[in-house]
N, C-alpha and C. Protein backbone atom coordinates (compact mmCIF):
# COMPACT_ATOMS: atom_id res chain seq x y z
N UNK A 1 28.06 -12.49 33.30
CA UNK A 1 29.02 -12.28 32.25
C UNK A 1 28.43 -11.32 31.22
N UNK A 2 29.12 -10.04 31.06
CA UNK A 2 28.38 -8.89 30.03
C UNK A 2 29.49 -9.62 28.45
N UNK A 3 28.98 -9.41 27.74
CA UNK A 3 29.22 -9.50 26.29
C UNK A 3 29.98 -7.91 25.77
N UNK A 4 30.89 -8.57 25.10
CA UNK A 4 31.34 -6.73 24.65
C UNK A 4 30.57 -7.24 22.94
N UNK A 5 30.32 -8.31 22.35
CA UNK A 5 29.94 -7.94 21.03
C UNK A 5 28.97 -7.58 20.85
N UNK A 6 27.74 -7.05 21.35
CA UNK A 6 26.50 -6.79 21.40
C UNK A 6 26.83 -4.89 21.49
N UNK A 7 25.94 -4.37 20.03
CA UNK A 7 26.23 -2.79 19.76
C UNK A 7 24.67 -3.03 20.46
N UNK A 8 24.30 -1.71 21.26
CA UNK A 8 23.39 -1.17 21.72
C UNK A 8 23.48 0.12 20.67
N UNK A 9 22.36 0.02 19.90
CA UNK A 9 22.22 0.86 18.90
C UNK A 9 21.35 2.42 19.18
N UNK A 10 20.24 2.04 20.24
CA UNK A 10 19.41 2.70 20.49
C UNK A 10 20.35 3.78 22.00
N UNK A 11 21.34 3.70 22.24
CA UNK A 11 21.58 4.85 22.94
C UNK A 11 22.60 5.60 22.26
N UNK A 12 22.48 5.54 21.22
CA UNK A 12 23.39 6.59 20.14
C UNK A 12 21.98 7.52 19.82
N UNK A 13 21.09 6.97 19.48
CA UNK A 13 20.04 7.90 18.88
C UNK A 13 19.10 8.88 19.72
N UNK A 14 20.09 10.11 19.54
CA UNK A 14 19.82 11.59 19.83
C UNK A 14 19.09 12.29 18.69
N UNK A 15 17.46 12.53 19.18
CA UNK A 15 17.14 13.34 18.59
C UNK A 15 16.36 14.60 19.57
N UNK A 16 16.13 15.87 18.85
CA UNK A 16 15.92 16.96 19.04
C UNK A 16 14.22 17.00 19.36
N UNK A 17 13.73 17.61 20.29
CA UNK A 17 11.91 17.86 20.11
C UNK A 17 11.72 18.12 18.95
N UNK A 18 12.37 18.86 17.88
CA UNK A 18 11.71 18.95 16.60
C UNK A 18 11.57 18.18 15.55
N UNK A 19 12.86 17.41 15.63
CA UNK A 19 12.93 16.00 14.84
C UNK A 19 11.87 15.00 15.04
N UNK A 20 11.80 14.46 17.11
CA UNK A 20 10.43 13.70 17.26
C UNK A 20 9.32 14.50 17.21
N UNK A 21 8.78 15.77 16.94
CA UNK A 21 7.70 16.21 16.30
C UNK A 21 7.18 15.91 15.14
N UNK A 22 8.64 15.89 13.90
CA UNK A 22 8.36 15.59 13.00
C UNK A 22 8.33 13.91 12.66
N UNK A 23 8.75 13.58 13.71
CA UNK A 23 8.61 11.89 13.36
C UNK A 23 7.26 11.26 13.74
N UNK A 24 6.75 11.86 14.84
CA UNK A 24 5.52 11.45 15.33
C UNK A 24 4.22 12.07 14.64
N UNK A 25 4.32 12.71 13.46
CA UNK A 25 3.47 13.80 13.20
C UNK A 25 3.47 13.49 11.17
N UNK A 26 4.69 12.52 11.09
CA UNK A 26 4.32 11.53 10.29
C UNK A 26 3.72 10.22 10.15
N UNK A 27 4.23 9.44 11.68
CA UNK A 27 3.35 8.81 11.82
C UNK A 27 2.00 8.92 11.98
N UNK A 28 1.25 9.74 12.37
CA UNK A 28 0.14 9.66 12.13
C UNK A 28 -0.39 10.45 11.32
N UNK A 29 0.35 10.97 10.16
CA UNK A 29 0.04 10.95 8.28
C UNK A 29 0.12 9.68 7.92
N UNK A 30 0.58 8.82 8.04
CA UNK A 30 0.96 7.46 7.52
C UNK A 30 -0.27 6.54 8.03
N UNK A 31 -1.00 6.26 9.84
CA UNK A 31 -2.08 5.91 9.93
C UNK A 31 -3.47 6.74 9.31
N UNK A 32 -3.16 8.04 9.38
CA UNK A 32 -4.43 8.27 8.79
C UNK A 32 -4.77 7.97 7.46
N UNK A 33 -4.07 8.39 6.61
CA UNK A 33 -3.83 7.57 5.23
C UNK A 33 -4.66 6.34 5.00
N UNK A 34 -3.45 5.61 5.39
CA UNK A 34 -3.66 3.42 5.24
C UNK A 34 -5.76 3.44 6.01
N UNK A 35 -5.47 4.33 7.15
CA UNK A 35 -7.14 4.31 7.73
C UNK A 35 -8.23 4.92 6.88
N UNK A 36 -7.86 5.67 5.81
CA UNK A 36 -8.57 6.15 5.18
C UNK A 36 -8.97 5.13 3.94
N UNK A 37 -7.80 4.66 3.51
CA UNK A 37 -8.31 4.12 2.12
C UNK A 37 -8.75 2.67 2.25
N UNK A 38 -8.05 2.09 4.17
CA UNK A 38 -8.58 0.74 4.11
C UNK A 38 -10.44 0.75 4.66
N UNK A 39 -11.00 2.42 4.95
CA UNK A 39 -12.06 2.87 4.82
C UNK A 39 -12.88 2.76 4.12
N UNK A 40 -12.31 3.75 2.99
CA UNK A 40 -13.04 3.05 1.62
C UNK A 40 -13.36 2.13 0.45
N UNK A 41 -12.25 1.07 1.10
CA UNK A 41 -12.16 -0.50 0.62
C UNK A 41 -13.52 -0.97 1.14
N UNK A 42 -13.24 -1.14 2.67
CA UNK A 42 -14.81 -1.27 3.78
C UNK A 42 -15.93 -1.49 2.80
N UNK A 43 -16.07 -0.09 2.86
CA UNK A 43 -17.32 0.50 2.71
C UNK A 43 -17.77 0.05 1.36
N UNK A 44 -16.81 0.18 0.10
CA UNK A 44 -17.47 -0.05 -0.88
C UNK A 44 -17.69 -1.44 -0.64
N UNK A 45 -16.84 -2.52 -0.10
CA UNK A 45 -17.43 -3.67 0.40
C UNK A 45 -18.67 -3.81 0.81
N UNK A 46 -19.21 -3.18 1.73
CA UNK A 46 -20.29 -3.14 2.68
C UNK A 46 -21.57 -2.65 1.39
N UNK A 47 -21.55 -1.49 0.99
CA UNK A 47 -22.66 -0.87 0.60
C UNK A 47 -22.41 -0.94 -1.44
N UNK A 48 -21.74 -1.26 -1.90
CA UNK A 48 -21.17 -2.03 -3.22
C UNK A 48 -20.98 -3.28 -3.78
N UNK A 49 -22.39 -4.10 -2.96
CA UNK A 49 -22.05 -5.31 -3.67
C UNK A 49 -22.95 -6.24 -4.84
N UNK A 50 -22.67 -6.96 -5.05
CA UNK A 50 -23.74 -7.29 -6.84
C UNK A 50 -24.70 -7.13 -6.33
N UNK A 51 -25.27 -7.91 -5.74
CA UNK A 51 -27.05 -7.31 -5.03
C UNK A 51 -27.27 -6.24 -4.87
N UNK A 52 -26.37 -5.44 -4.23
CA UNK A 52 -27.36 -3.43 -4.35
C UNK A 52 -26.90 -3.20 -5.54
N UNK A 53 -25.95 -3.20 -6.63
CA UNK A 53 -25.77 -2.88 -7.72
C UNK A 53 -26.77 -3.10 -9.14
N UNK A 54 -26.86 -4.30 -8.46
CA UNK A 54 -28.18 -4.97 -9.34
C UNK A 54 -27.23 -5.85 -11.01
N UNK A 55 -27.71 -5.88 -12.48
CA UNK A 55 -27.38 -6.64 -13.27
C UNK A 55 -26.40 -5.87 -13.88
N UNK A 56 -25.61 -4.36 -13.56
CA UNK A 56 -25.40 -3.80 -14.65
C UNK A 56 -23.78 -4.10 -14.27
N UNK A 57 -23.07 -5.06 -15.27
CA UNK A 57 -21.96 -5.49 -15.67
C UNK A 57 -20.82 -4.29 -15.71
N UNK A 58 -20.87 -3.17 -16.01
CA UNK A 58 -20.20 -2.17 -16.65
C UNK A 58 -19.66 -1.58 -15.25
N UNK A 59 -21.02 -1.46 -14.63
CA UNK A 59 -20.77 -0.89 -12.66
C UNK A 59 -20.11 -1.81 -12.42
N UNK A 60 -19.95 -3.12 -11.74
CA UNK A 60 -20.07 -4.34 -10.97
C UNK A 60 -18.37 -4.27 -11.87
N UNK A 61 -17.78 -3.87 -13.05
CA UNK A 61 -16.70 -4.01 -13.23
C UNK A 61 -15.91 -2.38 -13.09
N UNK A 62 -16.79 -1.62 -12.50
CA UNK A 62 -15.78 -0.21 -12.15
C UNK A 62 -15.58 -0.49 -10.66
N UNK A 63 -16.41 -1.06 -9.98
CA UNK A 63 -16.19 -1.32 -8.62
C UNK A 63 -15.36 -2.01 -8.23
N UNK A 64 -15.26 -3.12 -9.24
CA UNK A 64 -13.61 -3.97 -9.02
C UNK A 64 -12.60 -3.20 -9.33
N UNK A 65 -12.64 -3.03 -10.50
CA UNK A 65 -11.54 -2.19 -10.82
C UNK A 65 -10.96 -1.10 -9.65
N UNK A 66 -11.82 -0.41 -9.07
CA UNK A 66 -11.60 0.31 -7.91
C UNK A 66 -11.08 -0.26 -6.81
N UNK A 67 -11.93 -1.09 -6.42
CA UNK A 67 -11.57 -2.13 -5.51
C UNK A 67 -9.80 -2.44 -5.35
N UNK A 68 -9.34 -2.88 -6.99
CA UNK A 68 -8.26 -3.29 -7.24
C UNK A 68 -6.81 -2.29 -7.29
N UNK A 69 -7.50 -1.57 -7.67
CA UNK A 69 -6.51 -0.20 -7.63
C UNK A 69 -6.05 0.48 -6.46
N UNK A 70 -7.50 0.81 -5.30
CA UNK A 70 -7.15 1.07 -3.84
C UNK A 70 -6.47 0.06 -3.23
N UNK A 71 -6.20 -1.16 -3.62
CA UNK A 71 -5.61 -2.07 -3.16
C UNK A 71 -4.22 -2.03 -3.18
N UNK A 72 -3.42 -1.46 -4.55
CA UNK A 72 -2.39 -1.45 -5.65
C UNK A 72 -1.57 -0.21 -4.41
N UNK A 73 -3.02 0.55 -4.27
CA UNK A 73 -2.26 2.30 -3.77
C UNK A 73 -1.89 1.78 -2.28
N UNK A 74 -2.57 1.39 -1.67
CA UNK A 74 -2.60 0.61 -0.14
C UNK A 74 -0.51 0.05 -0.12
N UNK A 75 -1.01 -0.92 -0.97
CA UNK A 75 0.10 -1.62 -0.91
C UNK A 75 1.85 -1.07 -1.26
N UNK A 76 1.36 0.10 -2.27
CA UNK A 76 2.46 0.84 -2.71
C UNK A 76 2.91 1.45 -1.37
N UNK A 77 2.01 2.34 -1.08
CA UNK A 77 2.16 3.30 0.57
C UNK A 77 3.15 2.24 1.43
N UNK A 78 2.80 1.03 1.61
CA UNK A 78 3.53 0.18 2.71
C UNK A 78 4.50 0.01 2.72
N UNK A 79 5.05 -0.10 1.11
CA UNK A 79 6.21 -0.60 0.97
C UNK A 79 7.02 0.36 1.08
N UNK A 80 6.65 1.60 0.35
CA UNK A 80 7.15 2.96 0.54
C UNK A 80 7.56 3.40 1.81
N UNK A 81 6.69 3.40 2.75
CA UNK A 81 6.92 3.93 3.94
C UNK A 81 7.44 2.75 5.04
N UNK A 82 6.74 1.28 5.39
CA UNK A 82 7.46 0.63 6.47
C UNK A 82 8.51 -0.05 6.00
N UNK A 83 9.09 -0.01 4.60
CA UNK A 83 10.10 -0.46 3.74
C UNK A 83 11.54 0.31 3.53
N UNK A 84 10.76 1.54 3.92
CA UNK A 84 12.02 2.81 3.78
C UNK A 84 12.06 2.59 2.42
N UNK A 85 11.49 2.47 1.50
CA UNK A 85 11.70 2.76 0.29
C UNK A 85 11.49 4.08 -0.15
N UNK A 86 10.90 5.00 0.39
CA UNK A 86 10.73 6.17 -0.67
C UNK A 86 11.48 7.24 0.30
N UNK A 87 12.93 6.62 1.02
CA UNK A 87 13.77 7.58 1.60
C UNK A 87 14.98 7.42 0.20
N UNK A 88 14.92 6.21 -0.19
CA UNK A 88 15.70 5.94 -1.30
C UNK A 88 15.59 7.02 -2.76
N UNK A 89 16.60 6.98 -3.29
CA UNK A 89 16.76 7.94 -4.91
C UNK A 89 15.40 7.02 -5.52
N UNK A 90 14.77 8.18 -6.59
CA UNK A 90 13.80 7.76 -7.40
C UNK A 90 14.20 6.79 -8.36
N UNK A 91 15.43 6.72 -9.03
CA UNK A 91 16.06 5.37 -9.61
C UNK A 91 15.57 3.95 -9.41
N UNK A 92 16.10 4.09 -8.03
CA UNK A 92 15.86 2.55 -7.49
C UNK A 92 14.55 2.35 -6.83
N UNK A 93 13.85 3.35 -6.60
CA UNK A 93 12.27 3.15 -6.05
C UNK A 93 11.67 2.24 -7.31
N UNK A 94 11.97 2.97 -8.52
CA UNK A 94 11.38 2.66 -9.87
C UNK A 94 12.05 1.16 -10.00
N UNK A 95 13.35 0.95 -10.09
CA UNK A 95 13.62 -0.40 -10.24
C UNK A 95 13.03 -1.54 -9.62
N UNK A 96 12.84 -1.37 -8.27
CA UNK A 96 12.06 -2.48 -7.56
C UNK A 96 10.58 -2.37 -7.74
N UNK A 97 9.88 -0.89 -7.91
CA UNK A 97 8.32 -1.15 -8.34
C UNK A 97 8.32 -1.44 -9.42
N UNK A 98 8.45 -1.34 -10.63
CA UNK A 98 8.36 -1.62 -11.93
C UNK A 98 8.32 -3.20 -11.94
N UNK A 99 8.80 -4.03 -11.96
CA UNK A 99 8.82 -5.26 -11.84
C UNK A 99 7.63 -6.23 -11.28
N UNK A 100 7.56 -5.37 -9.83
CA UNK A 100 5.97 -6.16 -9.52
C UNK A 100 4.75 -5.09 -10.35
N UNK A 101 5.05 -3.71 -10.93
CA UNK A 101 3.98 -3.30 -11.26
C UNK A 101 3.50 -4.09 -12.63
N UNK A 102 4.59 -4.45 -13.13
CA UNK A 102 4.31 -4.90 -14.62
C UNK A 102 3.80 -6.27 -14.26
N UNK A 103 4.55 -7.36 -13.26
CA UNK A 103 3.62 -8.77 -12.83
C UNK A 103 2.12 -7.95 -12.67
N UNK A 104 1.88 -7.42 -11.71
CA UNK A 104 0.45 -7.39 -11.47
C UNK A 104 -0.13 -6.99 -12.50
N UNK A 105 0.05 -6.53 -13.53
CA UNK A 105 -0.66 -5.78 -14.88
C UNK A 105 -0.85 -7.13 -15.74
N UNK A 106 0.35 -8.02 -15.59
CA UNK A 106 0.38 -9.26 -16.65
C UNK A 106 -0.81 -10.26 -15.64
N UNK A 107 -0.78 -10.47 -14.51
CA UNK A 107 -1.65 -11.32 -13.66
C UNK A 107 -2.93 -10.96 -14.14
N UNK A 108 -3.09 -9.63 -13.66
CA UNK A 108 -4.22 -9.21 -14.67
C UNK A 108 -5.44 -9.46 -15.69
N UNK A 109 -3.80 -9.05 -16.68
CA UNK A 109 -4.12 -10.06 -18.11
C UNK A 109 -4.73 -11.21 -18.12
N UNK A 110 -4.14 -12.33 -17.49
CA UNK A 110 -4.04 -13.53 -17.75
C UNK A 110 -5.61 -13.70 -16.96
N UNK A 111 -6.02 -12.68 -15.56
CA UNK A 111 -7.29 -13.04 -14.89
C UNK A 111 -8.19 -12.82 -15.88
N UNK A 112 -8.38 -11.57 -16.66
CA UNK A 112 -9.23 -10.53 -17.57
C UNK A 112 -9.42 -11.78 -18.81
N UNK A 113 -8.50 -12.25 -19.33
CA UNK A 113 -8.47 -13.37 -20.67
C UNK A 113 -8.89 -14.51 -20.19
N UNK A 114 -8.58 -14.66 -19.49
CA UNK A 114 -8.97 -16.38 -19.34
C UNK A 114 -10.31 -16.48 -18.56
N UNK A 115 -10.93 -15.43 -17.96
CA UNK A 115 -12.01 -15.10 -17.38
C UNK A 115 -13.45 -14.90 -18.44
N UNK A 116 -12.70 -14.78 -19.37
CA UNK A 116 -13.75 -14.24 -20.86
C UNK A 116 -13.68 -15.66 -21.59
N UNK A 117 -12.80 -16.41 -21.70
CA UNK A 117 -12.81 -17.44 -22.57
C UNK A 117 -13.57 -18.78 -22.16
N UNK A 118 -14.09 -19.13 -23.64
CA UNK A 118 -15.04 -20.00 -23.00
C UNK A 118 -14.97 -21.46 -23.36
């Protein structure tokens, strides 16, 4: 028994060698990327940690900070790209990042303050 309500979506989609050039040729802008920066997450892991840094507080808090930020950029990229968000108008890109950008800035806060208090 065949079903007529079932759309087969994928034999409508005609594209051109130049279109899958350009689709495949983003994808791997998009892995090299995420491979690059989840690289230098690695690494500063590996060869950046309090013991090779030694006592100095000021380093040991640029390395987080870094740490935290390549994290921020990582995560932006994902949403952007396996989200289809940044096919969307800049309007609404901003409406939905703004919201978690400002949580994570306030989380932050609340880690940075209450981390100092004694």
């Amino acid at each position: 028994m065949e079903r007529d309500d079932v759309i087969e979506y994928s034999l409508d989609a005609h594209h051109s060698e130049e279109e899958g050039k350009k689709i495949r040729k983003k994808i791997w802008m998009v892995t090299a990327i995420l491979s690059v920066v989840t690289f230098v997450e690695v690494m500063m892991g590996v060869f950046l940690s309090k013991t090779a840094i030694g006592d100095s507080a000021g380093l040991w808090a640029t390395v987080k900070l870094a740490y935290v930020i390549l994290t921020i950029v990582k995560a932006g990229y994902i949403v952007m790209i396996f989200m289809h968000l940044g096919d969307e108008r800049k309007p609404l890109r901003w409406l939905i990042l703004a919201p978690y950008a400002l949580f994570i800035i306030y989380l932050l806060f609340i880690l940075l303050t209450e981390a100092t208090a004694l």
